[in-house]
Protein backbone atom coordinates (compact mmCIF):
# COMPACT_ATOMS: atom_id res chain seq x y z
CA UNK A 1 0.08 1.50 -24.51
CA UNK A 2 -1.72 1.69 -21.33
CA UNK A 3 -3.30 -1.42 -20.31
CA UNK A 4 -6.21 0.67 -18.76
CA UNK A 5 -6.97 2.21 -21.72
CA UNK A 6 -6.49 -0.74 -23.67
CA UNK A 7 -9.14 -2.82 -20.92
CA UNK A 8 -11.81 0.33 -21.31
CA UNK A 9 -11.49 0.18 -25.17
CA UNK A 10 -12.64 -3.40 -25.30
CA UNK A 11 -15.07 -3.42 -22.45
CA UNK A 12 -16.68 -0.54 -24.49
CA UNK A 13 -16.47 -2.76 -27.85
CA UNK A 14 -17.91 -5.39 -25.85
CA UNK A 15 -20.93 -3.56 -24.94
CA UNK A 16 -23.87 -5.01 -26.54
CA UNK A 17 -25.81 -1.86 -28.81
CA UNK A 18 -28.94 -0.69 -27.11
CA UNK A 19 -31.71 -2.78 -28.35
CA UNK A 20 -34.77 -1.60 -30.24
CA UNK A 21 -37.28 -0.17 -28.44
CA UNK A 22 -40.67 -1.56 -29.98
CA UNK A 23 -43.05 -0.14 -27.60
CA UNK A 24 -41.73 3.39 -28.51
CA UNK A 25 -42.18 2.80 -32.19
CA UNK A 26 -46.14 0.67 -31.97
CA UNK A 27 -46.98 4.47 -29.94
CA UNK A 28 -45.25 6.42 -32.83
CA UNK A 29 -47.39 4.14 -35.37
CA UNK A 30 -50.50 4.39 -33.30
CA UNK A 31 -50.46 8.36 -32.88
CA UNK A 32 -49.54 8.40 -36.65
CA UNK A 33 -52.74 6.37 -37.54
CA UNK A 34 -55.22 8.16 -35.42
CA UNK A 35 -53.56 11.48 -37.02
CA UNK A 36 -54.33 9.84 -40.62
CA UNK A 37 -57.64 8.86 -39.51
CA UNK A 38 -59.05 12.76 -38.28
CA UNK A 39 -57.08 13.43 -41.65
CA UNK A 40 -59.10 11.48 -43.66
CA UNK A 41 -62.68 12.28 -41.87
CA UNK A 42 -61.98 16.42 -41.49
CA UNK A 43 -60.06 16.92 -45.04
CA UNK A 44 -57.02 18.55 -43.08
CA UNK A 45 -53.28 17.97 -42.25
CA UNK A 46 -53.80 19.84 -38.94
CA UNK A 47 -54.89 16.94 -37.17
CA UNK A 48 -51.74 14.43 -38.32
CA UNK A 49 -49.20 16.91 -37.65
CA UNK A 50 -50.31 17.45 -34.25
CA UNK A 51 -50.39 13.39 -33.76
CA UNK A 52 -47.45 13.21 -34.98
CA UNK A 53 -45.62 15.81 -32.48
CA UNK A 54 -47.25 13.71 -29.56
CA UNK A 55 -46.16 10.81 -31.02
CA UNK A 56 -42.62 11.51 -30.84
CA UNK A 57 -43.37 12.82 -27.40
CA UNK A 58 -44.43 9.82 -25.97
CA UNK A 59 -42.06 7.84 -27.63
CA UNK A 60 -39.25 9.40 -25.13
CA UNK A 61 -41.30 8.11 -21.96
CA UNK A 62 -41.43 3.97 -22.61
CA UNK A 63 -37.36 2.51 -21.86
CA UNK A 64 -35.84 -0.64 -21.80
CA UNK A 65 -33.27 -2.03 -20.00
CA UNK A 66 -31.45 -5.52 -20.24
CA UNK A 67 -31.34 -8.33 -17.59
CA UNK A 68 -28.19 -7.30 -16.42
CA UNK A 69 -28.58 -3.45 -16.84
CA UNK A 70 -29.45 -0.75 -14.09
CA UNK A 71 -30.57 2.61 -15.64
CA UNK A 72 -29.96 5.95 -13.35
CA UNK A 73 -32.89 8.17 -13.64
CA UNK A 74 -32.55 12.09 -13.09
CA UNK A 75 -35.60 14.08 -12.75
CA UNK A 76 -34.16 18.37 -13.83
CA UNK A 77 -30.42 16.49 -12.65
CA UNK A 78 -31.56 15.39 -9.17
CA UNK A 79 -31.56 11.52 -8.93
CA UNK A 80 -34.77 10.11 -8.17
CA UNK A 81 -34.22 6.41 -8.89
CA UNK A 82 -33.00 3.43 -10.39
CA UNK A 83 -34.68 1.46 -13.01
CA UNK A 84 -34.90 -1.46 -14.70
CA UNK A 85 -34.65 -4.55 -15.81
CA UNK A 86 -37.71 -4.64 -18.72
CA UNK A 87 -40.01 -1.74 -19.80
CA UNK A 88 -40.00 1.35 -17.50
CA UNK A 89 -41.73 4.79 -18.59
CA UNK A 90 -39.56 8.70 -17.66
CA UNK A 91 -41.50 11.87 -18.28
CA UNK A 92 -40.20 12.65 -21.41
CA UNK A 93 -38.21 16.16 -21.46
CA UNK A 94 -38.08 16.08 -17.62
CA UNK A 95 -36.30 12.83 -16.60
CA UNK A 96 -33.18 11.58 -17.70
CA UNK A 97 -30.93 8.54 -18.12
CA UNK A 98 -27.84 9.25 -16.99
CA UNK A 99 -26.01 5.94 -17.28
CA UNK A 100 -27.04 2.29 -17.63
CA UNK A 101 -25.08 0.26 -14.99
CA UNK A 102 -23.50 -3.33 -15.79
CA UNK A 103 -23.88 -5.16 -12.83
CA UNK A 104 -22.57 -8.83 -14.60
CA UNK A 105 -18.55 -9.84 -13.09
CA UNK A 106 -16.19 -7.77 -15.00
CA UNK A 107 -12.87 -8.50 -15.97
CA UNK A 108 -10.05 -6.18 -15.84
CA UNK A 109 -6.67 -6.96 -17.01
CA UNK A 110 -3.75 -4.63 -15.24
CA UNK A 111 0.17 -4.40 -14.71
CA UNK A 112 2.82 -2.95 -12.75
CA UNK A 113 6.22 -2.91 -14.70
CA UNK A 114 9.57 -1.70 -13.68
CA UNK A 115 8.77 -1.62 -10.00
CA UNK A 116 11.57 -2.47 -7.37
CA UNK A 117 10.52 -5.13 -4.09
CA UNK A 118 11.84 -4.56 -0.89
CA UNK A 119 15.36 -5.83 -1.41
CA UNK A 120 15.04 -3.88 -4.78
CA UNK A 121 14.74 -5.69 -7.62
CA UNK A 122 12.75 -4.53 -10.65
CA UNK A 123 9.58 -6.44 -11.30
CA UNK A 124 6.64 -7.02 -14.33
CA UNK A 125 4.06 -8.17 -12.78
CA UNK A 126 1.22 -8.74 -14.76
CA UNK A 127 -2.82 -9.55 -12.93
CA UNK A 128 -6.39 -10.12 -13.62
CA UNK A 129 -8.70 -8.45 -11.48
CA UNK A 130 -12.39 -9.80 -11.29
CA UNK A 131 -15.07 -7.46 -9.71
CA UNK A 132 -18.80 -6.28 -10.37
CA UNK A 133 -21.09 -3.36 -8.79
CA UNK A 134 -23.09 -4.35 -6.27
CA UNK A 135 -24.17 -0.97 -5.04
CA UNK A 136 -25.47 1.12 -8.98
CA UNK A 137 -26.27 4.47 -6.77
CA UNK A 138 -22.97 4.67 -5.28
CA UNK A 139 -20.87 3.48 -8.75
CA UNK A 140 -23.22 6.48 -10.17
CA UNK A 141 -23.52 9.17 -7.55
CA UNK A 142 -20.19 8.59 -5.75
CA UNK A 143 -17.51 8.86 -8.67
CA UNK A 144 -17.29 9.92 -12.08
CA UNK A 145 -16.05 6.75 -13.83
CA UNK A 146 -16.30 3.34 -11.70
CA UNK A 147 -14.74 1.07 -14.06
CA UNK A 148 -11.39 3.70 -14.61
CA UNK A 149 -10.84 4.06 -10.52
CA UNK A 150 -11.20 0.42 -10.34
CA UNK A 151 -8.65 -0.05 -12.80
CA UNK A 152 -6.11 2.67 -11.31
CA UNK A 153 -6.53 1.54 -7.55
CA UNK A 154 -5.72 -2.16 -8.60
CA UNK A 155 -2.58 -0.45 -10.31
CA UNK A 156 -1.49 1.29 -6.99
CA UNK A 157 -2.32 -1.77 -4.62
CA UNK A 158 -0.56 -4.28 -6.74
CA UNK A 159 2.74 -1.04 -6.86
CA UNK A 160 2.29 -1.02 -2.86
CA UNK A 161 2.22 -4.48 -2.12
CA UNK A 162 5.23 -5.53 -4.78
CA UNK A 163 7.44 -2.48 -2.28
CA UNK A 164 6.77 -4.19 0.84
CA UNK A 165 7.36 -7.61 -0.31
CA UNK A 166 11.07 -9.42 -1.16
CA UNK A 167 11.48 -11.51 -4.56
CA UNK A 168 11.07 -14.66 -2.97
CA UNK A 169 7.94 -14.47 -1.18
CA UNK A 170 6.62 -12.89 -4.62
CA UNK A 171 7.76 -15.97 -6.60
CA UNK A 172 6.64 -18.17 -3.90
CA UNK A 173 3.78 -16.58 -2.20
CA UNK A 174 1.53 -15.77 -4.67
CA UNK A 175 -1.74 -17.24 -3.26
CA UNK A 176 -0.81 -14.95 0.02
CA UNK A 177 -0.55 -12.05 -1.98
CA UNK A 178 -3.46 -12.48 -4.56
CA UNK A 179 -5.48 -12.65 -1.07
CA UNK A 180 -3.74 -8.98 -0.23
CA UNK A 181 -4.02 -7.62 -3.13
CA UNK A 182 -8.00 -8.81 -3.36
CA UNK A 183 -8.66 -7.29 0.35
CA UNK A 184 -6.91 -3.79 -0.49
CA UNK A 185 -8.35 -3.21 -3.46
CA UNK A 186 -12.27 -4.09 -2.41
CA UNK A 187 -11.36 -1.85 0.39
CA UNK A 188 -10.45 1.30 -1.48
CA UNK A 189 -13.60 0.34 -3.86
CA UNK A 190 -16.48 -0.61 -1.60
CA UNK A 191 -17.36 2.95 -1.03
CA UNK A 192 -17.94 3.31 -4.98
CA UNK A 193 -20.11 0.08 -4.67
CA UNK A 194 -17.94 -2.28 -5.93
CA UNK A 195 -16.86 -5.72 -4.88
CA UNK A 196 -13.64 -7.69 -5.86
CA UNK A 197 -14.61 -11.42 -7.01
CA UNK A 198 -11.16 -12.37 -6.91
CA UNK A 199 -7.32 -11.41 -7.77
CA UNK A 200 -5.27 -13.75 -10.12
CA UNK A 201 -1.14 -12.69 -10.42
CA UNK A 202 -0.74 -14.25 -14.53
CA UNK A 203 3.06 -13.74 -14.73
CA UNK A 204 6.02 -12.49 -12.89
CA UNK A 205 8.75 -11.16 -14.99
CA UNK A 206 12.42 -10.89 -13.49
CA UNK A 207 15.59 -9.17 -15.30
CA UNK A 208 17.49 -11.77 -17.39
CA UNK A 209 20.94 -11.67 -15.75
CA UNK A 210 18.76 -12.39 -12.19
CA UNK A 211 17.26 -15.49 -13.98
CA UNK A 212 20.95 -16.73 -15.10
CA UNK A 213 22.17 -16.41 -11.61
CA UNK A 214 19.05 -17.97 -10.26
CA UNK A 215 19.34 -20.81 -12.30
CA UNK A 216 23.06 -20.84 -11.16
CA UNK A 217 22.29 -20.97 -7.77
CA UNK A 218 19.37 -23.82 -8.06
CA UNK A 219 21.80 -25.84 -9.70
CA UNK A 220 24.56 -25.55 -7.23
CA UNK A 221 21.84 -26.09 -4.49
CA UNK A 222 21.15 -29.59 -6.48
CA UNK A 223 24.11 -30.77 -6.65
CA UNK A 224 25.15 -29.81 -3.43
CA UNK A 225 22.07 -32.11 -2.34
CA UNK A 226 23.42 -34.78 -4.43
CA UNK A 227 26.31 -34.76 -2.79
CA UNK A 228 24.96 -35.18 0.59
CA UNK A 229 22.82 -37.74 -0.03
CA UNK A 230 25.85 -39.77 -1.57
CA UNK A 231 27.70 -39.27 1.64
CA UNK A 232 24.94 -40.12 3.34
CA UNK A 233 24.93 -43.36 0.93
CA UNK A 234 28.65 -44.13 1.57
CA UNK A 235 27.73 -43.77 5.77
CA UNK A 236 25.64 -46.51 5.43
CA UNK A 237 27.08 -48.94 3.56
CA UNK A 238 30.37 -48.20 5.41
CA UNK A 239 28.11 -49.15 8.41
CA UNK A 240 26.67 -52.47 6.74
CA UNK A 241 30.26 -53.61 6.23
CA UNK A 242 30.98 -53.22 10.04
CA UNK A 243 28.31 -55.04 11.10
CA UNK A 244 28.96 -57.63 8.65
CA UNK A 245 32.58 -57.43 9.80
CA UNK A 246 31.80 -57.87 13.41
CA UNK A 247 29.49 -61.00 12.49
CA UNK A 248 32.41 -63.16 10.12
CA UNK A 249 34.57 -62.26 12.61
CA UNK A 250 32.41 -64.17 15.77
CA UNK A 251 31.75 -66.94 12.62
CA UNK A 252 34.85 -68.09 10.62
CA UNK A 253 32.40 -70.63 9.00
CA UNK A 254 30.16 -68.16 7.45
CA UNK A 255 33.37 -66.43 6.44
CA UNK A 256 34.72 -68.90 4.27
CA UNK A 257 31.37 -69.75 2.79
CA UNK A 258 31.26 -66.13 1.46
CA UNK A 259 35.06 -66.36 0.48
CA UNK A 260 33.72 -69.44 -2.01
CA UNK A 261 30.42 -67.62 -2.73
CA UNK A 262 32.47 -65.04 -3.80
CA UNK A 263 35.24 -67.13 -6.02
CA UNK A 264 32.40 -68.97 -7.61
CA UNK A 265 30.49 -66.00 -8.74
CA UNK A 266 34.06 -64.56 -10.18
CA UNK A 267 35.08 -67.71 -11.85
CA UNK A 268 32.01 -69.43 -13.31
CA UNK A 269 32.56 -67.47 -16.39
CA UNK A 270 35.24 -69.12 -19.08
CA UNK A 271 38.11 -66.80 -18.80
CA UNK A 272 37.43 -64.59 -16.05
CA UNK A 273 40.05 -63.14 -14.22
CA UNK A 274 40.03 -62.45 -10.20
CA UNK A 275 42.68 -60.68 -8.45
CA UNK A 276 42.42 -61.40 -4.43
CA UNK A 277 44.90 -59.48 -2.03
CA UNK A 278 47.58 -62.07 -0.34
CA UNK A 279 46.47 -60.64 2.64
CA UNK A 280 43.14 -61.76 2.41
CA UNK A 281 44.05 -65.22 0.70
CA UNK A 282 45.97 -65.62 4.98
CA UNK A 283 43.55 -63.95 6.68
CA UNK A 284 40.79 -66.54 5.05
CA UNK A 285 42.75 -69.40 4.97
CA UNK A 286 42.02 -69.45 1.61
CA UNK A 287 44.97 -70.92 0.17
CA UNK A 288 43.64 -74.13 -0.41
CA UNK A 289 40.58 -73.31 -1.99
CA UNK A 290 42.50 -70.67 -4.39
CA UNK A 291 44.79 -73.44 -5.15
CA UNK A 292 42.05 -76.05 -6.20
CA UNK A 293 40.21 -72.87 -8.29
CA UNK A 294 43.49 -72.30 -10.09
CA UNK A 295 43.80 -76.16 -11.11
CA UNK A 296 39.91 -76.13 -12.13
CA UNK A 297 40.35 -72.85 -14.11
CA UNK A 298 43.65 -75.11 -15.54
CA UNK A 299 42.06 -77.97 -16.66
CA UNK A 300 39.02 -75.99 -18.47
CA UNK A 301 41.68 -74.12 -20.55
CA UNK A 302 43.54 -77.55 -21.26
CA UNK A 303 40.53 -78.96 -22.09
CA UNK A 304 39.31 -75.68 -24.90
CA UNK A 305 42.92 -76.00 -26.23
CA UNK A 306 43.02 -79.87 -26.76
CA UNK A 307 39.74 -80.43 -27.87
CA UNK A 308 40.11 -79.47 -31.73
CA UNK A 309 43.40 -81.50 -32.30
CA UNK A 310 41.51 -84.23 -30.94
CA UNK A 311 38.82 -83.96 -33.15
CA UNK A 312 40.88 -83.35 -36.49
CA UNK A 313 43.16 -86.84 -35.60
C-alpha cells in the first residue's frame, strides 16, 4: 500500500468534525419565532413561511472556525480573504469556503524502498517528516493539494539524496543527511507556503546477505584489533624484562634476592613442585640455595610420613 495514501487516510480520520454552529441555529429559531408571532396576530401562514426562508438564509452568513483553522473565502470564485479563528459572517449564496487550512505541525510518515546508493546497493529507508503551513493563501491558491505534494517531494528528495550518497555515510551519517533532506524538501515547498520542522530517518533496511558479510567483516576487524593490542602487550613486557635484565645484571645482589623471592613463593606450598633450568641454577649461583630448599622440602615430607607411626606407638 502506498504510504502516502495510507498518511492522507489517517490525517483525514484525524480531522476533528466541524463543530456546531449555534449562532446559525439561535437566527433560524429567532426568524422562526417572529414568523409564529405575525402568525398568530394576522391568522395567516404567509408570514412564517416567509421567516422561515430568511431564516435559512441568514443561517449561511454566521461561520466558525477553530483555533488552529484558516478558512479561504471566495466571493463568485475570486479569493477575497482569509478568515478565522471564531465567528466570521460570508454573504450567503455569494461567498464561499473553499477550504479550511490546518496550520498546527503535521506529521507525515514516508519511504523510499528498493533504491540503489552510489556504490549501488538497494536500500529501505523509512522517515518522518514534520512540517506545517505557514503561508494559507499560497497552500490554497498555489497548488491543488498541499499536504499530497508535500508528501511526494519528501519521496523524491529522500530517492535523490539516497543516489548520491554511499552505504556508509548513510549508516553513519544520518544527522548530515536528515539536515539535507530537511533543507531540500522546505526548498521545493516554501513556494506552496510550507515549512519543514524537521526530518527524522526511523530505519535503514539493508539486503540480508550484505548484513552477514557486514557482520563478517566487523568481526574480523575485532579480532584483528585484538590481536594488535596483544602484540602491542607482548612489546612491552618484552621491554620490562630488558630493563629489568639490564638492572640484575649491574646488581648481582638484587638478583639473588629475586632468585629466593622466587623459590619461596614456589615452595611454601606442601608438595609443590619447581622445575629451574641448570643454566639458570650457574648463572645465579644458585646451587647452594637449591640445595638447602631440596633438604627443607626433605625434611617436611619425612616429617608428614613419620608423624602417624609415631603417634600410633
Amino acid at each position: 500500500m502506498d504510504p502516502f495514501a495510507l498518511t492522507r487516510q489517517l490525517y483525514t480520520a484525524a480531522a476533528p468534525r466541524p463543530a456546531v454552529n449555534v449562532v446559525a441555529i439561535a437566527i433560524l429559531l429567532a426568524c422562526a419565532a417572529i414568523g409564529a408571532a405575525a402568525t398568530a396576530a394576522f391568522g395567516n401562514l404567509v408570514p412564517l413561511a416567509i421567516m422561515l426562508i430568511v431564516g435559512v438564509t441568514l443561517m449561511q452568513a454566521p461561520r466558525l472556525a477553530r483555533q488552529w483553522e484558516r478558512a479561504v473565502v471566495l466571493r463568485l470564485g475570486r479569493f477575497v480573504g482569509l478568515r478565522g479563528p471564531g465567528l466570521f459572517w460570508i454573504v450567503p449564496f455569494i461567498d464561499t469556503i473553499s477550504s479550511r487550512i490546518d496550520q498546527r505541525t503535521i506529521t507525515t510518515s514516508f519511504a523510499a524502498e528498493q533504491t540503489l546508493t552510489s556504490d549501488t546497493v538497494p536500500v529501505n529507508v523509512d522517515a518522518v517528516l514534520f512540517w506545517l503551513v505557514h503561508d494559507v493563501e499560497k497552500a490554497a491558491l498555489e497548488v491543488q493539494d498541499y499536504a499530497q505534494a508535500v508528501s511526494w517531494a519528501a519521496q523524491t528528495a529522500l530517492r535523490d539524496i539516497i543516489g548520491r550518497t554511499t552505504l556508509t555515510e548513510l549508516l553513519r551519517g544520518r544527522e548530515r543527511i536528515e539536515t539535507e533532506l530537511q533543507r531540500l524538501i522546505d526548498q521545493r515547498s516554501n513556494p506552496w507556503g510550507v515549512t519543514v520542522s524537521s526530518v527524522e530517518m526511523r530505519d535503514v533496511v539493508i539486503p540480508g546477505a550484505l548484513q552477514d558479510a557486514m557482520s563478517r567483516e566487523a568481526q574480523a576487524a575485532r579480532e584483528k584489533q585484538a590481536r594488535i593490542i596483544l602484540g602491542e602487550a607482548e612489546r612491552e613486557i618484552a621491554h620490562s624484562f630488558s630493563e629489568a635484565a639490564k638492572m640484575y645484571h649491574g646488581d648481582p645482589t638484587a638478583l639473588h634476592l629475586r632468585a629466593m623471592n622466587m623459590l619461596y613463593e614456589g615452595l611454601k606450598e606442601k608438595g609443590a613442585l619447581m622445575l629451574v633450568p641448570s643454566s639458570a641454577v650457574e648463572s645465579m649461583g644458585m646451587g647452594g640455595l637449591m640445595g638447602a630448599a631440596a633438604l627443607r622440602q626433605q625434611s617436611l615430607a619425612s616429617g608428614v610420613t613419620g608423624g602417624p607411626g609415631k603417634a600410633e606407638a
